[in-house]
PDB file of N, CA and C in Angstrom:
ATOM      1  N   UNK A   1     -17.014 -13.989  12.536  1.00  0.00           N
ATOM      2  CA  UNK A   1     -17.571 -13.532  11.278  1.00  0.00           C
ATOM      3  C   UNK A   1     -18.629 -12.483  11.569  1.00  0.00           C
ATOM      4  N   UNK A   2     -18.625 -11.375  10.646  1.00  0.00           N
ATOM      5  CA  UNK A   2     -19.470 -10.484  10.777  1.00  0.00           C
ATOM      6  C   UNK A   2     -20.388 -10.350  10.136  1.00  0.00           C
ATOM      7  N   UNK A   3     -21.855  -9.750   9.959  1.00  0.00           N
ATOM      8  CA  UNK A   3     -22.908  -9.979   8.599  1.00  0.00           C
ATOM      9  C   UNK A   3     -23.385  -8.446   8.494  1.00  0.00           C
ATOM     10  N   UNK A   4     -23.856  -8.628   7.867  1.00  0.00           N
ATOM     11  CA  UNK A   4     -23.796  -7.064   6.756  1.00  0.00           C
ATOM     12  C   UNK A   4     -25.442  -7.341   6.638  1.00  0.00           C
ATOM     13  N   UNK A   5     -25.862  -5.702   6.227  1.00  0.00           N
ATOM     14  CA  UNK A   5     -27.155  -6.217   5.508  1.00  0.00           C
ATOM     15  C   UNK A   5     -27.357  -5.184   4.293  1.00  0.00           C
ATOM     16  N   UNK A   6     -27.428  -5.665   2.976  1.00  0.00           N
ATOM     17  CA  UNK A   6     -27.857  -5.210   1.737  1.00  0.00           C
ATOM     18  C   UNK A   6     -28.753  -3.862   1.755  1.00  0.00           C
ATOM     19  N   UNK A   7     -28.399  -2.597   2.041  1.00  0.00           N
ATOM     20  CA  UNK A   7     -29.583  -1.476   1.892  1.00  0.00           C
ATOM     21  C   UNK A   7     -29.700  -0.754   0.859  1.00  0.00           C
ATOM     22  N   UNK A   8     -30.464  -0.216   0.560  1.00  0.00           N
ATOM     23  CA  UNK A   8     -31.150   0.667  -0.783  1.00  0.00           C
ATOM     24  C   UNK A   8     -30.109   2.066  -0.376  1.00  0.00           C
ATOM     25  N   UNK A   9     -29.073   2.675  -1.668  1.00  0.00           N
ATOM     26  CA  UNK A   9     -28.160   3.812  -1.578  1.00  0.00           C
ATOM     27  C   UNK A   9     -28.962   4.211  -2.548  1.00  0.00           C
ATOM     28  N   UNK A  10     -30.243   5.438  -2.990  1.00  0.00           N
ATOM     29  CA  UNK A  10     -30.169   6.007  -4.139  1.00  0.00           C
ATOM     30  C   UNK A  10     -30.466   5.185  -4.819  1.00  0.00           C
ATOM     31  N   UNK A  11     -30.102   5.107  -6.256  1.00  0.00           N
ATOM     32  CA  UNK A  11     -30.662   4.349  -7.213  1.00  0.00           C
ATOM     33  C   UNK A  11     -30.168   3.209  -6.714  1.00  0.00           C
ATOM     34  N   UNK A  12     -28.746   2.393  -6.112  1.00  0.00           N
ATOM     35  CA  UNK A  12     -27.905   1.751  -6.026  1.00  0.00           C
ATOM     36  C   UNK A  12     -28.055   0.913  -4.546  1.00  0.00           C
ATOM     37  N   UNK A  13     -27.076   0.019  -4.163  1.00  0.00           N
ATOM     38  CA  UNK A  13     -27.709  -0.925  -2.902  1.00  0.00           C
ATOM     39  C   UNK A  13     -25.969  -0.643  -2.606  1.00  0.00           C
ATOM     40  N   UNK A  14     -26.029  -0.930  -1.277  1.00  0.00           N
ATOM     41  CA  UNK A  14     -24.414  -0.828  -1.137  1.00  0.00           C
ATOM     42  C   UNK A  14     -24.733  -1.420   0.952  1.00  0.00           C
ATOM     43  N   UNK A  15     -23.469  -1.453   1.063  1.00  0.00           N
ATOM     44  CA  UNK A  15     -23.552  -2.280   2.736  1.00  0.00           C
ATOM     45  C   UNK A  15     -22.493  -1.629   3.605  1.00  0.00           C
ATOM     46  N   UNK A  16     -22.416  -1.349   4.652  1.00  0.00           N
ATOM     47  CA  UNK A  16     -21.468  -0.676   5.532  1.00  0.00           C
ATOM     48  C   UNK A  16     -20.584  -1.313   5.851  1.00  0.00           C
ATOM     49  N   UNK A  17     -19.399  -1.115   6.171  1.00  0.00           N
ATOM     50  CA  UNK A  17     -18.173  -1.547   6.529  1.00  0.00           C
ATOM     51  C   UNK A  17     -17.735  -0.875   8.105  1.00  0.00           C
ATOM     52  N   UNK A  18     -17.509  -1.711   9.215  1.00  0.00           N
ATOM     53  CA  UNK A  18     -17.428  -1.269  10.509  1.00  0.00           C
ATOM     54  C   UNK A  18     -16.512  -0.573  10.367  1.00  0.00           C
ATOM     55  N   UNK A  19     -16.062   0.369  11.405  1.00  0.00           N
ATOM     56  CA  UNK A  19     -14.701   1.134  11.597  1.00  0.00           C
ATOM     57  C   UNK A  19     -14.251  -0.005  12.333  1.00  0.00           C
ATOM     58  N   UNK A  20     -13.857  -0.885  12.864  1.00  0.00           N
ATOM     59  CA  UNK A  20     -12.929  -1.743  13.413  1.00  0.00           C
ATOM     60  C   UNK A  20     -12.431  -2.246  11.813  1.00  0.00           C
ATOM     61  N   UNK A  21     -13.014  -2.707  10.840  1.00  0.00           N
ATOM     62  CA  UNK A  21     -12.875  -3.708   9.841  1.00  0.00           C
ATOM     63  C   UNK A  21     -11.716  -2.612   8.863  1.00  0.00           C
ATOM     64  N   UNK A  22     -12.394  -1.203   8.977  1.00  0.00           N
ATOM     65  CA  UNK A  22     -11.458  -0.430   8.104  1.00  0.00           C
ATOM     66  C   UNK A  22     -10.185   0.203   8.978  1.00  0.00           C
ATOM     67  N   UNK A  23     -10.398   0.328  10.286  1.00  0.00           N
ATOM     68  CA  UNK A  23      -8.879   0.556  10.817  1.00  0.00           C
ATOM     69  C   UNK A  23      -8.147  -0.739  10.569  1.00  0.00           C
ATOM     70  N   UNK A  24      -8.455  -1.854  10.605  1.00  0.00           N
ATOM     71  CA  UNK A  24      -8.024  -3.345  10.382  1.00  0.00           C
ATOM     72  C   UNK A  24      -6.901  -3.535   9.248  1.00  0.00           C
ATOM     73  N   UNK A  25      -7.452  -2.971   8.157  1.00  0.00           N
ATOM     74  CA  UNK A  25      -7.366  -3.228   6.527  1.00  0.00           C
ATOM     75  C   UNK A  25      -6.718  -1.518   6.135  1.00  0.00           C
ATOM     76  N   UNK A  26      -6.807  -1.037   7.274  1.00  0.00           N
ATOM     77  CA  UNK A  26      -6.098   0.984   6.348  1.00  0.00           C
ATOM     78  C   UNK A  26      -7.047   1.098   5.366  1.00  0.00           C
ATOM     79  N   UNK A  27      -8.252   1.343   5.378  1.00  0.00           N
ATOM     80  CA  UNK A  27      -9.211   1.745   4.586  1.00  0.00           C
ATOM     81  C   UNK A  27      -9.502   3.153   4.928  1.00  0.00           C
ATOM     82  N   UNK A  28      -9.784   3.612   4.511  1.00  0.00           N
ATOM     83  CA  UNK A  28     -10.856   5.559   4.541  1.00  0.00           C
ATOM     84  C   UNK A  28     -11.726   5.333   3.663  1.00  0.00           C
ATOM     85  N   UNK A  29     -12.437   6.226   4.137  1.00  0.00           N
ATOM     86  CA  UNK A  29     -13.422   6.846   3.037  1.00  0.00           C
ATOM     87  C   UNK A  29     -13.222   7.097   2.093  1.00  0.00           C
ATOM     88  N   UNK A  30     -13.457   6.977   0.561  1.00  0.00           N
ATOM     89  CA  UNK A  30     -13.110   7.718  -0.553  1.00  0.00           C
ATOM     90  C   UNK A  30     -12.320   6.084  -1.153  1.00  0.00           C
ATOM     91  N   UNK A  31     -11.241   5.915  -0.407  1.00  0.00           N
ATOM     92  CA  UNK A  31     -10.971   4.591  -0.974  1.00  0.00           C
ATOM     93  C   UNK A  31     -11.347   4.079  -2.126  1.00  0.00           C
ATOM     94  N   UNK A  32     -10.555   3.428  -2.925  1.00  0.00           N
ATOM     95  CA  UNK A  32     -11.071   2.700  -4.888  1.00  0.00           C
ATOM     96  C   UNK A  32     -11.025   1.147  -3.862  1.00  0.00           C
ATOM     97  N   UNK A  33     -11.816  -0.190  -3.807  1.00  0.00           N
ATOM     98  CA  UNK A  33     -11.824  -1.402  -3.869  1.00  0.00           C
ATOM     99  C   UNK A  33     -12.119  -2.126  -5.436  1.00  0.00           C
ATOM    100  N   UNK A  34     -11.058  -2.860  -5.562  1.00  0.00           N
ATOM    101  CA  UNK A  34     -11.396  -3.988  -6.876  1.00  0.00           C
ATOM    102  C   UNK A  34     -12.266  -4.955  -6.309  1.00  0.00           C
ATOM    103  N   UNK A  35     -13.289  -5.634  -6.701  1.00  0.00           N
ATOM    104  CA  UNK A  35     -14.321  -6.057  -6.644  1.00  0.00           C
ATOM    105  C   UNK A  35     -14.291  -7.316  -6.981  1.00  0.00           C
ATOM    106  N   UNK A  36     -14.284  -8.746  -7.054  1.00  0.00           N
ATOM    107  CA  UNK A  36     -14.091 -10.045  -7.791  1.00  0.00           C
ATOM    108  C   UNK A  36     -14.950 -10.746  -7.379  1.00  0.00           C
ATOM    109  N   UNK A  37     -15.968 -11.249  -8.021  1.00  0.00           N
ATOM    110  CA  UNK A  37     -17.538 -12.635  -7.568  1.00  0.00           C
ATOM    111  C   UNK A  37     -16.501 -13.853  -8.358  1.00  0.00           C
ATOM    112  N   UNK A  38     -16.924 -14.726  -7.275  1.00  0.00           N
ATOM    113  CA  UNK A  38     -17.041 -16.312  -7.650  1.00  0.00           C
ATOM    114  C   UNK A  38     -18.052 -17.002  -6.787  1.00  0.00           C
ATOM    115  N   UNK A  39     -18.705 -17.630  -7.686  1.00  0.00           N
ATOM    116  CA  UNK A  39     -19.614 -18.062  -6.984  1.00  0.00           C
ATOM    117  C   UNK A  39     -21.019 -17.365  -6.270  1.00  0.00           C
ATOM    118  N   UNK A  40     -20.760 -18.059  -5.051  1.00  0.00           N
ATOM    119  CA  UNK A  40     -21.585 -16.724  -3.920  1.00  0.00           C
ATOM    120  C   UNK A  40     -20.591 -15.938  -2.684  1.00  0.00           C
ATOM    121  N   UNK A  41     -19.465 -15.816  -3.367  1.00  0.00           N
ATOM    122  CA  UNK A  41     -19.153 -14.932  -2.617  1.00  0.00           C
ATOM    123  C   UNK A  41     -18.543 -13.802  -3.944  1.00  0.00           C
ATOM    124  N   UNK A  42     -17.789 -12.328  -2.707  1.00  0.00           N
ATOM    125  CA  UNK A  42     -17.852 -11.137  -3.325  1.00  0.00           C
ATOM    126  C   UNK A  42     -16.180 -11.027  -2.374  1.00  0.00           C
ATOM    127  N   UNK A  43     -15.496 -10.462  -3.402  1.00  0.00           N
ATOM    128  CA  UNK A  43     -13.885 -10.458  -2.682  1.00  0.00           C
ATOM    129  C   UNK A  43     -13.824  -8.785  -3.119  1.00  0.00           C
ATOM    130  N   UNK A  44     -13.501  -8.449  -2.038  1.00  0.00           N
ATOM    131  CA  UNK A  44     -12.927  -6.948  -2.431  1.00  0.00           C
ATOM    132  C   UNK A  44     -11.936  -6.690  -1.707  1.00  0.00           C
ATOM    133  N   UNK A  45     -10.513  -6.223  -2.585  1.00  0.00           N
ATOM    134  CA  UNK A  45      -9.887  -5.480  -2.541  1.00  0.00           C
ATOM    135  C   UNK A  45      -9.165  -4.595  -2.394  1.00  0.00           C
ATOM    136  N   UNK A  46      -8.469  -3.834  -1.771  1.00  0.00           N
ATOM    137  CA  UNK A  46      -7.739  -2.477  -1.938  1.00  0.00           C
ATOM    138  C   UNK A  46      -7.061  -2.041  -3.375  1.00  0.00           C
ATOM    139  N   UNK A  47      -7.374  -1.412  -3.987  1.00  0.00           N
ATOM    140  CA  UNK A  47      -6.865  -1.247  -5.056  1.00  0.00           C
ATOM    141  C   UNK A  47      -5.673  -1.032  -5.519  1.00  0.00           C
ATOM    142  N   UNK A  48      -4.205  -1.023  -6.035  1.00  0.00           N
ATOM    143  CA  UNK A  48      -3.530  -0.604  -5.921  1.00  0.00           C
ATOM    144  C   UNK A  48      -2.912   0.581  -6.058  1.00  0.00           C
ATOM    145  N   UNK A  49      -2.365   1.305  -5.547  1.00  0.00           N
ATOM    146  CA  UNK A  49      -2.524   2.792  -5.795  1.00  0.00           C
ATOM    147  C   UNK A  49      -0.555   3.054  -6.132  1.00  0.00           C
ATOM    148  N   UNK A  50      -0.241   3.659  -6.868  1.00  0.00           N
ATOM    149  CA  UNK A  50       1.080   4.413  -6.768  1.00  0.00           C
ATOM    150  C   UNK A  50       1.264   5.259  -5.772  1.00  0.00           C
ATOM    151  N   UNK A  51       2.573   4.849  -4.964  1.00  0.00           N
ATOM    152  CA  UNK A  51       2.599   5.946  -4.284  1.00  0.00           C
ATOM    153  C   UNK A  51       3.477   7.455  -4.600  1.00  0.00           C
ATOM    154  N   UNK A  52       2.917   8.576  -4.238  1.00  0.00           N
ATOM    155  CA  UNK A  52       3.485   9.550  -4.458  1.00  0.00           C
ATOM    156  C   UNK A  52       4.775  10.353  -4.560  1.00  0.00           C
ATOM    157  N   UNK A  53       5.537  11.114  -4.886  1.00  0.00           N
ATOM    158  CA  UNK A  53       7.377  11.264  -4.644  1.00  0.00           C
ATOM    159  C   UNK A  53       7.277  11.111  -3.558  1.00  0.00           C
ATOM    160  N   UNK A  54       6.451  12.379  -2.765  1.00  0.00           N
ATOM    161  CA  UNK A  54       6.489  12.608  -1.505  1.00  0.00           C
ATOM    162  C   UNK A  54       6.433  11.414  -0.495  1.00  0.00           C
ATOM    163  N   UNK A  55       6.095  10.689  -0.326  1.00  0.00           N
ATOM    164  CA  UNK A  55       5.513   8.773   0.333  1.00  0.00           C
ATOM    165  C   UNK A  55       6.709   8.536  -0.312  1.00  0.00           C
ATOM    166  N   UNK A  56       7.540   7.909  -1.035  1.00  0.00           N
ATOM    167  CA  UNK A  56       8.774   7.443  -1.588  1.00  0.00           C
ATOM    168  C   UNK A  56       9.863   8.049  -0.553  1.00  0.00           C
ATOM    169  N   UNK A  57       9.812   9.771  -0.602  1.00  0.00           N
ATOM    170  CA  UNK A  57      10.846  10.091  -0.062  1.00  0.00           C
ATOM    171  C   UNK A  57      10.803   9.725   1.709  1.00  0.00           C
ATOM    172  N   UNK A  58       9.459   9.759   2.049  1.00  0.00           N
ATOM    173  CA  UNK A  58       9.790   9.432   3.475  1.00  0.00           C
ATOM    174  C   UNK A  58      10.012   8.418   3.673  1.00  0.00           C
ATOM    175  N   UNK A  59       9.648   7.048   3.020  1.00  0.00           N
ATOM    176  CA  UNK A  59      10.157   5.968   2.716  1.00  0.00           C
ATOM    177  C   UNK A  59      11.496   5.860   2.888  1.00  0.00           C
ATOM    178  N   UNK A  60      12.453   6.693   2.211  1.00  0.00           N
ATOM    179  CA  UNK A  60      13.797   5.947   1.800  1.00  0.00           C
ATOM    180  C   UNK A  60      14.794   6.579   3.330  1.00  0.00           C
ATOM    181  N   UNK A  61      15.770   5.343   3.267  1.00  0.00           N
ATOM    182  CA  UNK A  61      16.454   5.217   4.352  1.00  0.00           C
ATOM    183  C   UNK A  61      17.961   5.817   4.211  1.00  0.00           C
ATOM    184  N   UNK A  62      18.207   6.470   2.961  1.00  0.00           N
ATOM    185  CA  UNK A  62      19.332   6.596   2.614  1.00  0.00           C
ATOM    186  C   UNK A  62      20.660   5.712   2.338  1.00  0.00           C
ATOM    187  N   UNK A  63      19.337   4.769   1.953  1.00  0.00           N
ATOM    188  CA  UNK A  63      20.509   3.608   1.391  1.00  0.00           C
ATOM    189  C   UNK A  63      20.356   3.168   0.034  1.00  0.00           C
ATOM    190  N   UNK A  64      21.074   3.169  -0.480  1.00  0.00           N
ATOM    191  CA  UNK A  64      21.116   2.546  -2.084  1.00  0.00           C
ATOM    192  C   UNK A  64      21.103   0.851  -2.220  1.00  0.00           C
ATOM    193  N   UNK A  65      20.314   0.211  -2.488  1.00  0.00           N
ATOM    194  CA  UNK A  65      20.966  -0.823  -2.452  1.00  0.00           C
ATOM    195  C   UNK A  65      20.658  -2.030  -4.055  1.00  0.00           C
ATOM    196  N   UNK A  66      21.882  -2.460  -4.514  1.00  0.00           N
ATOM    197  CA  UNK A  66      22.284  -3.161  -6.174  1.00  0.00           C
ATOM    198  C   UNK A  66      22.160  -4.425  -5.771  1.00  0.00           C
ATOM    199  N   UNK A  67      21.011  -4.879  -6.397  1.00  0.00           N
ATOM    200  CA  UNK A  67      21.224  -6.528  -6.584  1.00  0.00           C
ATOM    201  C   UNK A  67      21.588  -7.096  -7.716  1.00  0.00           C
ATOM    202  N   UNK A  68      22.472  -8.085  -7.814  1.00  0.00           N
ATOM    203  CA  UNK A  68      22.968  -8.610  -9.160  1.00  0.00           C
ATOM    204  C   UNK A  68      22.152  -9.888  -9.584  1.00  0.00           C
ATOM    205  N   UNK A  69      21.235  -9.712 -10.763  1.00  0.00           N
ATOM    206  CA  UNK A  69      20.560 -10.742 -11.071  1.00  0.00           C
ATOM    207  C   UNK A  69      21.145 -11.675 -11.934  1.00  0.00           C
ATOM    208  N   UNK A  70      20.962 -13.176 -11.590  1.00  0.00           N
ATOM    209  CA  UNK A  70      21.488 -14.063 -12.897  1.00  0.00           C
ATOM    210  C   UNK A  70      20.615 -14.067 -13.547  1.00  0.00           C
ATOM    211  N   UNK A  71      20.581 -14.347 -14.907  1.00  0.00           N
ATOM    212  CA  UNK A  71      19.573 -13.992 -15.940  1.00  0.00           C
ATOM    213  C   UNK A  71      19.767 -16.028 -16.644  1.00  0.00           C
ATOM    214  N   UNK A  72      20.765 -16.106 -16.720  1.00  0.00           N
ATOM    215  CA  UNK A  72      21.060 -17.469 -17.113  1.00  0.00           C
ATOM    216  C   UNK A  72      21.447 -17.717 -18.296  1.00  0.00           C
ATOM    217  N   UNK A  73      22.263 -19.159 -18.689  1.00  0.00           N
ATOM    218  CA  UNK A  73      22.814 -18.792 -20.191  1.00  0.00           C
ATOM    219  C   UNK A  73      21.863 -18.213 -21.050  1.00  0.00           C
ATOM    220  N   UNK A  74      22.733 -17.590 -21.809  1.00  0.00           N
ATOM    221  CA  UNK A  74      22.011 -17.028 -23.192  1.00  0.00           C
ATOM    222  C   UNK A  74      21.686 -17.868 -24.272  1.00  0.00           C
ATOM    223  N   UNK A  75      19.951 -17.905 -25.179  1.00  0.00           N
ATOM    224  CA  UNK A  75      19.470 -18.619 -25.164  1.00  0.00           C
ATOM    225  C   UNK A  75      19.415 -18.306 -26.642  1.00  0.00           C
ATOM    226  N   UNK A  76      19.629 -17.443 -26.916  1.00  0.00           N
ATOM    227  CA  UNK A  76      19.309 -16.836 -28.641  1.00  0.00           C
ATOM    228  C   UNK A  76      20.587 -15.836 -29.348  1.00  0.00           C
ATOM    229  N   UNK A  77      20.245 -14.559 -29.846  1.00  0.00           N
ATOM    230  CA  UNK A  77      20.996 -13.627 -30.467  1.00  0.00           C
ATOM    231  C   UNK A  77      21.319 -12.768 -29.590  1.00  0.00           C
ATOM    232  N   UNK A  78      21.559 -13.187 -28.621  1.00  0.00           N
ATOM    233  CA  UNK A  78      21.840 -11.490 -27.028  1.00  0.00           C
ATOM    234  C   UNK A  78      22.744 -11.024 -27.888  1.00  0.00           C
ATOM    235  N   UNK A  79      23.178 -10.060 -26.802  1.00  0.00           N
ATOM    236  CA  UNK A  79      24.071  -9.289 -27.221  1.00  0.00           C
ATOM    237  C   UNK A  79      25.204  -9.232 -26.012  1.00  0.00           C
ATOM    238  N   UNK A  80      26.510  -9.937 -26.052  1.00  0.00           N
ATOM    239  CA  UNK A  80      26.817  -9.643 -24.254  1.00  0.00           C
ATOM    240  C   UNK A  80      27.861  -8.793 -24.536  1.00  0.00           C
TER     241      UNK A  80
END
């Protein structure tokens, strides 16, 4: 476990994050974190981000691939 210490940013207080902790987690600089308190602790996040066409296209493998979902009997007015 690592400990942090609370410093004065400007009007604002904020705490450093090691570069081991953010190569760890794929963090940078600039980065959005969602933020969540319970209790006494503080959970943060990576935010979720969309990724771009460009990130999609290097992504794809040139494969298509169809899954057939069961949906299950029909329960009301469908339409089949």
């Amino acid at each position: 476990m690592e400990q942090v210490s609370i410093r004065a940013w400007g009007n604002s207080q904020g705490i450093r994050i090691t570069k081991d902790i953010m190569d760890e987690l794929g963090l940078a600089v600039s980065d959005v974190l969602d933020v969540e308190t319970s209790k006494d602790t503080i959970i943060l996040r990576k935010a979720f981000r969309h990724k771009t066409f460009e990130e999609r296209l290097a992504d794809y493998d040139n494969e298509i691939s169809v899954a057939d979902f069961e949906w299950g009997e029909p329960l009301g007015k469908e339409i089949l």
